[in-house]
Protein backbone atom coordinates (compact mmCIF):
# COMPACT_ATOMS: atom_id res chain seq x y z
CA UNK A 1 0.00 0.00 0.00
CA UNK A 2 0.95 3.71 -0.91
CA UNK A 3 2.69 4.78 2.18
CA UNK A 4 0.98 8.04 2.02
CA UNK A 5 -2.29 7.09 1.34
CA UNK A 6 -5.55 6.79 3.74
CA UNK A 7 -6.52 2.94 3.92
CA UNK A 8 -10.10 2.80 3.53
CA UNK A 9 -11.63 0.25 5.87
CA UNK A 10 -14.38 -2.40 5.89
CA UNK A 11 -15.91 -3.02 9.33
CA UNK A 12 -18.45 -6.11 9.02
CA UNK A 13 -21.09 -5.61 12.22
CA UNK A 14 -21.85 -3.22 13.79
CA UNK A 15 -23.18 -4.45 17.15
CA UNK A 16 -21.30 -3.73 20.67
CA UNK A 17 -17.48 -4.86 19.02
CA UNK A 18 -18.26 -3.27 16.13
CA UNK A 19 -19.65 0.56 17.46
CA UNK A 20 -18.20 0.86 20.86
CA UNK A 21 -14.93 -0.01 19.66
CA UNK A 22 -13.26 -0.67 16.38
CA UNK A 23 -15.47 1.77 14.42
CA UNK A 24 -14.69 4.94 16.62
CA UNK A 25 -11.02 4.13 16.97
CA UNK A 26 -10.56 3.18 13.11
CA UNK A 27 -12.54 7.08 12.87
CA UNK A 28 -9.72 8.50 14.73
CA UNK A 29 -6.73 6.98 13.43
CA UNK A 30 -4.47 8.99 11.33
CA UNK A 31 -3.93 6.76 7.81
CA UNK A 32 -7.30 4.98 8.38
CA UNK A 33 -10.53 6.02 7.24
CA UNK A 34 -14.07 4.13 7.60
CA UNK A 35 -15.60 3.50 4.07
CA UNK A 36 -18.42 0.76 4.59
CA UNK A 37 -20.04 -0.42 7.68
CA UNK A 38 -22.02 -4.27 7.57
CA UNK A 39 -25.04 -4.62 9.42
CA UNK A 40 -28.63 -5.99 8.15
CA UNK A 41 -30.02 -4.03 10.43
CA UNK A 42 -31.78 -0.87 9.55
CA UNK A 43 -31.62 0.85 12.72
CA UNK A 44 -27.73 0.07 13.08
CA UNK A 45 -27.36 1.08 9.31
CA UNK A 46 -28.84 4.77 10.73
CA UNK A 47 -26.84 4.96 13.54
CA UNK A 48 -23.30 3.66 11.66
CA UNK A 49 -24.59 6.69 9.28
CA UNK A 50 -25.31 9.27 11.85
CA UNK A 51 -22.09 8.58 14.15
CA UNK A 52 -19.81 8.39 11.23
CA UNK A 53 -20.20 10.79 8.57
CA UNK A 54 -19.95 9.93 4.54
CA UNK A 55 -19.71 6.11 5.65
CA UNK A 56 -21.68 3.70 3.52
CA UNK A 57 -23.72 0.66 4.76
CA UNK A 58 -24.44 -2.72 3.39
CA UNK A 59 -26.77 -5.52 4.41
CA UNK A 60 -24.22 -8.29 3.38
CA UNK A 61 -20.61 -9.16 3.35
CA UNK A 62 -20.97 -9.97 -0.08
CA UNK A 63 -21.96 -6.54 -1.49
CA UNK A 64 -18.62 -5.78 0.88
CA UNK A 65 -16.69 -7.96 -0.91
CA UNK A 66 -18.02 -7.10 -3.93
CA UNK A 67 -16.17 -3.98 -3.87
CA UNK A 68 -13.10 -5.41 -2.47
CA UNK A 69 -11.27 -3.32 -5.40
CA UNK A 70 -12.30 0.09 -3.25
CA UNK A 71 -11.22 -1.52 -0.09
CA UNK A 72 -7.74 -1.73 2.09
CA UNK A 73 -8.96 -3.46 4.71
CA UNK A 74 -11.59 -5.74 6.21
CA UNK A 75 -12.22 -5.97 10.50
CA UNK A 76 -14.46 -8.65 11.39
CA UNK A 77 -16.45 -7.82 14.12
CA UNK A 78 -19.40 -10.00 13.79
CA UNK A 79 -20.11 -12.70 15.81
CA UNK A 80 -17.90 -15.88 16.60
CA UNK A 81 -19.01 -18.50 14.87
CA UNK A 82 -18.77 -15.90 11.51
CA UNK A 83 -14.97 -15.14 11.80
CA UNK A 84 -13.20 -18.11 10.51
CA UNK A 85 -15.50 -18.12 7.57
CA UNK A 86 -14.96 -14.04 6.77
CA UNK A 87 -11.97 -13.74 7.56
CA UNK A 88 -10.98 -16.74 4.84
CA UNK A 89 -13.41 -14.58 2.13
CA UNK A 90 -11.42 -11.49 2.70
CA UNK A 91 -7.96 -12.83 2.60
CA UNK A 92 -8.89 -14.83 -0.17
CA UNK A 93 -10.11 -11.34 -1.82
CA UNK A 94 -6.77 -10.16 -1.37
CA UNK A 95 -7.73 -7.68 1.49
CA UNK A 96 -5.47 -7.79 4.78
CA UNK A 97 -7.85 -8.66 7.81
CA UNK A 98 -8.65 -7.72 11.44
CA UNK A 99 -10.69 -10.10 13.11
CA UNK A 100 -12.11 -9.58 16.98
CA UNK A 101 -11.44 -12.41 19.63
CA UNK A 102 -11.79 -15.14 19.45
CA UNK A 103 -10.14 -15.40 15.92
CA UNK A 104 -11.81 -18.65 16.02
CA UNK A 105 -12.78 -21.93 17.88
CA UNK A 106 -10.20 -23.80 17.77
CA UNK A 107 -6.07 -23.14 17.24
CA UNK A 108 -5.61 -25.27 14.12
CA UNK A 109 -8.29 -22.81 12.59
CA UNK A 110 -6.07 -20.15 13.69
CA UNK A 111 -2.99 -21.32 12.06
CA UNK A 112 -5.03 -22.38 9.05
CA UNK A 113 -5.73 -18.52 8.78
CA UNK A 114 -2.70 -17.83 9.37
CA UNK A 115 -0.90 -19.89 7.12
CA UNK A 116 -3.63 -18.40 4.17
CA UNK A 117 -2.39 -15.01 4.92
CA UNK A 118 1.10 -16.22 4.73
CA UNK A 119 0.88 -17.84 1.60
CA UNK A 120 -0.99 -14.35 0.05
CA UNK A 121 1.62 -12.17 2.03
CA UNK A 122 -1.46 -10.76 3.77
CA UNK A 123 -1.83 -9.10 7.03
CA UNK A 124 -3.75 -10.81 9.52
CA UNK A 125 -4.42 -9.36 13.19
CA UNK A 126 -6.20 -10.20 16.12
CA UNK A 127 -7.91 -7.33 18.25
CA UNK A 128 -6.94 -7.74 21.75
CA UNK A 129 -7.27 -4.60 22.61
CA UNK A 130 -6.65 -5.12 26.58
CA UNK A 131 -2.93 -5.29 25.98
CA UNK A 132 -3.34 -1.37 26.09
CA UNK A 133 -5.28 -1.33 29.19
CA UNK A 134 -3.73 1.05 31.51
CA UNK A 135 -3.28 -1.65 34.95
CA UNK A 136 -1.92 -3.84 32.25
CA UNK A 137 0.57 -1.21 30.69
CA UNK A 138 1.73 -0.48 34.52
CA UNK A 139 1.96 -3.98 35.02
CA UNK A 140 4.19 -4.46 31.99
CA UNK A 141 6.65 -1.67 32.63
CA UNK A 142 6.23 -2.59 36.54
CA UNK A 143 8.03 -6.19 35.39
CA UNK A 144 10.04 -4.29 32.67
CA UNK A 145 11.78 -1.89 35.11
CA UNK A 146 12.52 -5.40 37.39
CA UNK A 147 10.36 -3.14 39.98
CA UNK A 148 9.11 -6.17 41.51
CA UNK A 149 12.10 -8.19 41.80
CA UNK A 150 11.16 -12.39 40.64
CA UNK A 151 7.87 -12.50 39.98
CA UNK A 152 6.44 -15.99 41.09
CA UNK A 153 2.12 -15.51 40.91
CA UNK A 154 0.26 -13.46 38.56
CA UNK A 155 -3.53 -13.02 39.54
CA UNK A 156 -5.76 -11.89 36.82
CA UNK A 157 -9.22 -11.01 37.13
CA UNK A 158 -12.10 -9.81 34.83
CA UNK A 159 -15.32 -10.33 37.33
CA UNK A 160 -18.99 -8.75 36.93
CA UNK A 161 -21.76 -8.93 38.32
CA UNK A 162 -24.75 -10.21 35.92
CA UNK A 163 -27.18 -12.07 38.31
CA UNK A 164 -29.43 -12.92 35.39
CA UNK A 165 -28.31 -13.58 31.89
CA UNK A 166 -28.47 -11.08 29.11
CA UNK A 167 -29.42 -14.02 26.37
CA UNK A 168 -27.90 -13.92 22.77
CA UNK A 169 -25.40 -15.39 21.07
CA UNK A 170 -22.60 -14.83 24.03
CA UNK A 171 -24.53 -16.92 26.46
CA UNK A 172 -25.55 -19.55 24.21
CA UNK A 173 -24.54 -23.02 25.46
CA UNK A 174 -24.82 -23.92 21.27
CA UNK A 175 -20.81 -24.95 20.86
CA UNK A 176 -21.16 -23.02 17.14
CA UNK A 177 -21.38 -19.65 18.99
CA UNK A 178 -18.18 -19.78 20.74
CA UNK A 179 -20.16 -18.50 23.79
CA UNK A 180 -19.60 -18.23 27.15
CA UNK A 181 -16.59 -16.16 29.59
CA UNK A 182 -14.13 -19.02 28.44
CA UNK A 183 -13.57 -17.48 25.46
CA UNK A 184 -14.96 -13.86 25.85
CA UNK A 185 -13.05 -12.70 28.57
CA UNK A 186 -10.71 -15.70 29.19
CA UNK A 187 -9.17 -15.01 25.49
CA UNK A 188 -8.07 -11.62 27.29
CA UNK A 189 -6.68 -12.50 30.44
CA UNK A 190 -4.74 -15.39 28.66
CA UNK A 191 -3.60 -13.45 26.13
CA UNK A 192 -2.34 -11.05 29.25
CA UNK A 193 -0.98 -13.63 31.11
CA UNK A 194 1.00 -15.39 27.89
CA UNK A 195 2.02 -11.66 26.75
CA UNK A 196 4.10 -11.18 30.36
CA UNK A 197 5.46 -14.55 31.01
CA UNK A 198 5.48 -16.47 27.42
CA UNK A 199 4.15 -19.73 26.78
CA UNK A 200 2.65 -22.12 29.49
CA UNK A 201 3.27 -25.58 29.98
CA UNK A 202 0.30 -27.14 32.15
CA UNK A 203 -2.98 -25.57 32.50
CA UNK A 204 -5.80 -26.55 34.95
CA UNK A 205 -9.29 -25.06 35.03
CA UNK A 206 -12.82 -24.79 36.92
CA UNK A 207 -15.70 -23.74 34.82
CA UNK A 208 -19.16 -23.64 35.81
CA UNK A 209 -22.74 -22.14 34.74
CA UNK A 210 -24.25 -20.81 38.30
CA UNK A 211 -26.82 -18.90 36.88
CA UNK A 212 -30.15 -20.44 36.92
CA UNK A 213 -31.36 -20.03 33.24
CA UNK A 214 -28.02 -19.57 32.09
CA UNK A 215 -26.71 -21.95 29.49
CA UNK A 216 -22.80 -21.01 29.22
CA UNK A 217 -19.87 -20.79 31.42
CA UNK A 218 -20.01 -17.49 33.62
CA UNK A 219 -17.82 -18.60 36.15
CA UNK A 220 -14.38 -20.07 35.43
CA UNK A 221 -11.04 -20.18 37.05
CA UNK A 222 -7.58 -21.11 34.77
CA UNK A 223 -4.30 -21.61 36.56
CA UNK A 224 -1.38 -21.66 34.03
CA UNK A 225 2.33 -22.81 34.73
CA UNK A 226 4.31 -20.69 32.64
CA UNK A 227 7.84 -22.29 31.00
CA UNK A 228 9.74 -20.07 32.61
CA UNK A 229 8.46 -20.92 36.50
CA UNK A 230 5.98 -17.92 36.27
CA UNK A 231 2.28 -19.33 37.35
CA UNK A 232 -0.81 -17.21 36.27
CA UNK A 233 -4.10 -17.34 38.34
CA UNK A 234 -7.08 -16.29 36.15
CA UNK A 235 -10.73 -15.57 36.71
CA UNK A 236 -13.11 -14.53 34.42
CA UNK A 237 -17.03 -14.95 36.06
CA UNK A 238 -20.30 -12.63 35.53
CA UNK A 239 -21.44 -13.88 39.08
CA UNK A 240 -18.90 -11.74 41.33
CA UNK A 241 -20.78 -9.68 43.54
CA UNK A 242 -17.81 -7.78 45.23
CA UNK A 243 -14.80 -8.03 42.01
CA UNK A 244 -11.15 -9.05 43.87
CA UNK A 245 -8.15 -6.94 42.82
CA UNK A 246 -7.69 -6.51 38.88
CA UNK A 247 -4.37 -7.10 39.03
CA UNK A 248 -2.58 -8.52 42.10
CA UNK A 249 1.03 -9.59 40.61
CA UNK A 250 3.43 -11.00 43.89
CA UNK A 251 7.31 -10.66 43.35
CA UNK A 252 10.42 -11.15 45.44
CA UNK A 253 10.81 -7.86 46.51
CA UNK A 254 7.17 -6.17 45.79
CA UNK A 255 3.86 -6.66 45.05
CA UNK A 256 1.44 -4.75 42.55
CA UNK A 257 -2.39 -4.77 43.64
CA UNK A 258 -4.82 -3.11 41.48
CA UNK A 259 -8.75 -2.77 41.67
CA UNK A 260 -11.05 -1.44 38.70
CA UNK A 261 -11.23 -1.63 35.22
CA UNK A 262 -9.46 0.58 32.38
CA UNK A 263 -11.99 3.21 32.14
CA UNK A 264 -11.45 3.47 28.09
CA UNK A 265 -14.39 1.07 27.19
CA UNK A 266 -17.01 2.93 29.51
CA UNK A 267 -15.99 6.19 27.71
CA UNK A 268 -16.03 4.95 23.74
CA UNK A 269 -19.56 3.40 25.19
CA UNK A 270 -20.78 6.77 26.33
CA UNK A 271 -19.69 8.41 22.82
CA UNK A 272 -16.20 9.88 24.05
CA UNK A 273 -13.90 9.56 21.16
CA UNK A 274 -9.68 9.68 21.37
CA UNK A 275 -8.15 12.57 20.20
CA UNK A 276 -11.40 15.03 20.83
CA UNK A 277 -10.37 14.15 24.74
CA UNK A 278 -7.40 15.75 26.05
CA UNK A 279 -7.44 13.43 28.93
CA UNK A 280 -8.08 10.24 26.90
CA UNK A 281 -7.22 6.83 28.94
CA UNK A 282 -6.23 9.31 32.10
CA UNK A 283 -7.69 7.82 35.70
CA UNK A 284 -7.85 9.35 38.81
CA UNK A 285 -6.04 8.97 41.70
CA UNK A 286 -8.47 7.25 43.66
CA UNK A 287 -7.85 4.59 41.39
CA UNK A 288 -4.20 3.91 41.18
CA UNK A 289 -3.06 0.72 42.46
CA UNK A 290 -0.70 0.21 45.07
CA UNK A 291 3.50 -1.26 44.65
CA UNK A 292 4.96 -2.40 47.57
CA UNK A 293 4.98 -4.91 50.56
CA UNK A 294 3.44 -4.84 54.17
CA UNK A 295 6.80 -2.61 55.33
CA UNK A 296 6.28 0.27 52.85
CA UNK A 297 3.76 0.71 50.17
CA UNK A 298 2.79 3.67 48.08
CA UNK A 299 0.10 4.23 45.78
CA UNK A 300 1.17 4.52 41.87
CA UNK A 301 0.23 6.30 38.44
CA UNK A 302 -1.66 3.89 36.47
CA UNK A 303 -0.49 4.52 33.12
CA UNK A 304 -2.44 6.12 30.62
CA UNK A 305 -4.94 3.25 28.50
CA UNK A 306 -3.99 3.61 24.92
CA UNK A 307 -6.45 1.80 22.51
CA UNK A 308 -5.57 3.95 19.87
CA UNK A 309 -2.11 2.35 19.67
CA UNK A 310 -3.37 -0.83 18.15
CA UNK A 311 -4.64 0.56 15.10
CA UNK A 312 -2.02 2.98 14.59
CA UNK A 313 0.01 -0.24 14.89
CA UNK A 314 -2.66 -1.68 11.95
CA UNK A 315 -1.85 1.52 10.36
CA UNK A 316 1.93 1.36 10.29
CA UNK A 317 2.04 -2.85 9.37
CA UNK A 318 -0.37 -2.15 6.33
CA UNK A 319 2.44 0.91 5.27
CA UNK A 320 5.17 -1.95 5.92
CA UNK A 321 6.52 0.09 8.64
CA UNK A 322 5.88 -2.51 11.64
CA UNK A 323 5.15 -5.87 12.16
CA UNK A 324 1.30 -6.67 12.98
CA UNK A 325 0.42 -5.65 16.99
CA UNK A 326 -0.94 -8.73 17.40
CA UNK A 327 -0.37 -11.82 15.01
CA UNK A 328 -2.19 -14.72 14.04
CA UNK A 329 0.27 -17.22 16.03
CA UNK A 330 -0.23 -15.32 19.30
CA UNK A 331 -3.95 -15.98 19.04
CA UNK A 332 -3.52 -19.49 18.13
CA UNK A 333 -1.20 -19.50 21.78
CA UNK A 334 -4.11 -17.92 23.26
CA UNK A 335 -7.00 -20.70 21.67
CA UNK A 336 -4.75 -23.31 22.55
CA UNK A 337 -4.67 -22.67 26.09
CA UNK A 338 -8.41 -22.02 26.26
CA UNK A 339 -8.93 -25.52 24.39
CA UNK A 340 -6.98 -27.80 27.10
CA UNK A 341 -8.67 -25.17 29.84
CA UNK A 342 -11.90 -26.49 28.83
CA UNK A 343 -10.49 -30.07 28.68
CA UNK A 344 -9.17 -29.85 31.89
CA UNK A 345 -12.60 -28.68 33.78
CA UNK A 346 -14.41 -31.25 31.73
CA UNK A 347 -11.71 -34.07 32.76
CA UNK A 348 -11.02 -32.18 36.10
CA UNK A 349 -7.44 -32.72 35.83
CA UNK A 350 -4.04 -30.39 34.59
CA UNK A 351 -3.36 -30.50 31.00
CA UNK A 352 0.43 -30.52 29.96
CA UNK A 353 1.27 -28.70 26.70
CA UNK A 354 4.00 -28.23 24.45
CA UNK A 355 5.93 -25.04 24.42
CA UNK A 356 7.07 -25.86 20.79
């Protein structure tokens, strides 16, 4: 691609993934611009047209396609059980691809994508956007900086609390719709987890359904053994009526304990937009987390959250500039850790994988 020109972008859906997120930050990225929006329905159509001036809107991914010659790039942000399917149509269309997570269902359909994009020197990127959380960006430099001497536990968790399920596709117990916290929020804390401390060797899990009327996991628990003596303690659950610590990451000489979520998503959900916010990703210091041990402590600056940096990453890998900001073989990582964690609650014993 023209290093100087404006990729024009093809967002298929246009539901929660699709207009909280990827379409406002793809809006505000400097070498991106969003051309066509895919949603069959009307009242999304209005409100991709209304939020997002001079876009265009299509009922199909085929009348997307169709046009593939107008298009540099295609995000998939459509439900699970589509992805595999569109992401293969728009690599084999010659268009590089973004596809939410899950990329897919299973790792070998991961790698199969990836090998397709490979083979037609295509990009291919997953959107896990929560490496740019700001607890996770502290966390990151915290371990960087060696601020927290060895670290021997990393606990992870992503808990709400949903009494009564929402319904749709996301809490469908259907295997097809790649449903349930497993592989919603699981994909991110795993991704987290395998991010800091690089691939794991066993993994063990607990995954329930406590909601009555529920019909996927909401309440699941993965401990990972990472290669290099690291172990990860993740929780992902919709049943949590008082959420533990975000982060809580225990070293030799410190410890990092943080409560609350990145407040990024709650503002691109309320309509605030990057760039038209001076204090874009910024929290307060109520809610800085706390470095140190039970003889001296001290609360510390969360870093900023950044979600603009992944698609200014897309930006630079489609100019050739960078390398993708997350790759096709880190998601398959991701999937197949999520695979043996649902083995291992279904067999109630620790799966041992292959570092490869």
């Amino acid at each position: 691609m023209n290093e100087h020109r404006t990729a024009r972008v093809g967002l298929i859906g246009y539901g929660l993934a699709g207009s909280a997120f990827h379409a406002p930050l793809i809006a505000t990225t400097d070498g991106l611009t969003l051309d066509t929006v895919v949603t069959a329905n009307p009242d999304r159509q209005r409100q991709a047209r209304e939020e997002h001036a001079g876009v265009h809107t299509v009922a199909t991914a085929d009348e997307l396609f169709a046009r593939a010659d107008a298009l540099d790039l295609v995000v998939v942000a459509s439900p699970n059980r589509t992805h595999v399917a569109l992401a293969t149509q728009a690599l084999e269309a010659g268009l590089p691809v973004v596809v939410d997570k899950p990329i897919a269902g299973t790792a070998a359909e991961a790698e199969e994508l990836t090998a397709l994009a490979d083979a037609r020197g295509l990009l291919l990127s997953v959107f896990q956007n929560r490496r740019w959380d700001n607890d996770f960006r502290t966390v990151r430099q915290l371990i960087t900086e060696g601020a927290l001497g060895e670290v021997q536990r990393f606990e992870s968790r992503f808990e709400r609390w949903r009494p009564r399920p929402k319904g749709g596709w996301r809490e469908s117990g259907d295997p097809a719709e790649i449903g349930g916290l497993l592989y919603d929020l699981g994909s991110h804390v795993v991704d987290q987890a395998l991010t800091l401390f690089g691939p794991a060797t066993t993994v063990y899990a607990e995954s329930d359904i406590r909601r009555p009327g529920a019909a996927a996991d909401d309440d699941t628990f993965i401990a990972l053994t990472h290669a290099g003596g690291v172990r990860s303690h993740l929780w992902v659950s919709a049943t949590a009526a008082q959420p533990g610590p975000r982060f809580r990451v225990l070293g030799s000489a410190a410890a990092y304990v943080k409560y609350g979520l990145d407040p990024q998503e709650a503002a691109l959900r309320a309509g605030a937009r990057p760039g038209a916010d001076a204090d874009w990703g910024v929290e307060p210091e109520s809610a800085w987390g706390t470095l140190g041990s039970l003889d001296e402590s001290r609360p510390l600056r969360t870093l900023n959250g950044d979600y603009p940096a992944y698609y200014a990453g897309i930006a630079a890998a489609l100019r050739g500039a960078a390398a993708p900001p997350v790759t096709g073989g880190e998601a398959a990582a991701v999937l197949r850790v999520l695979e043996a964690a649902r083995r291992a609650a279904a067999e109630r014993r620790t799966i041992p994988l292959t570092t490869g």
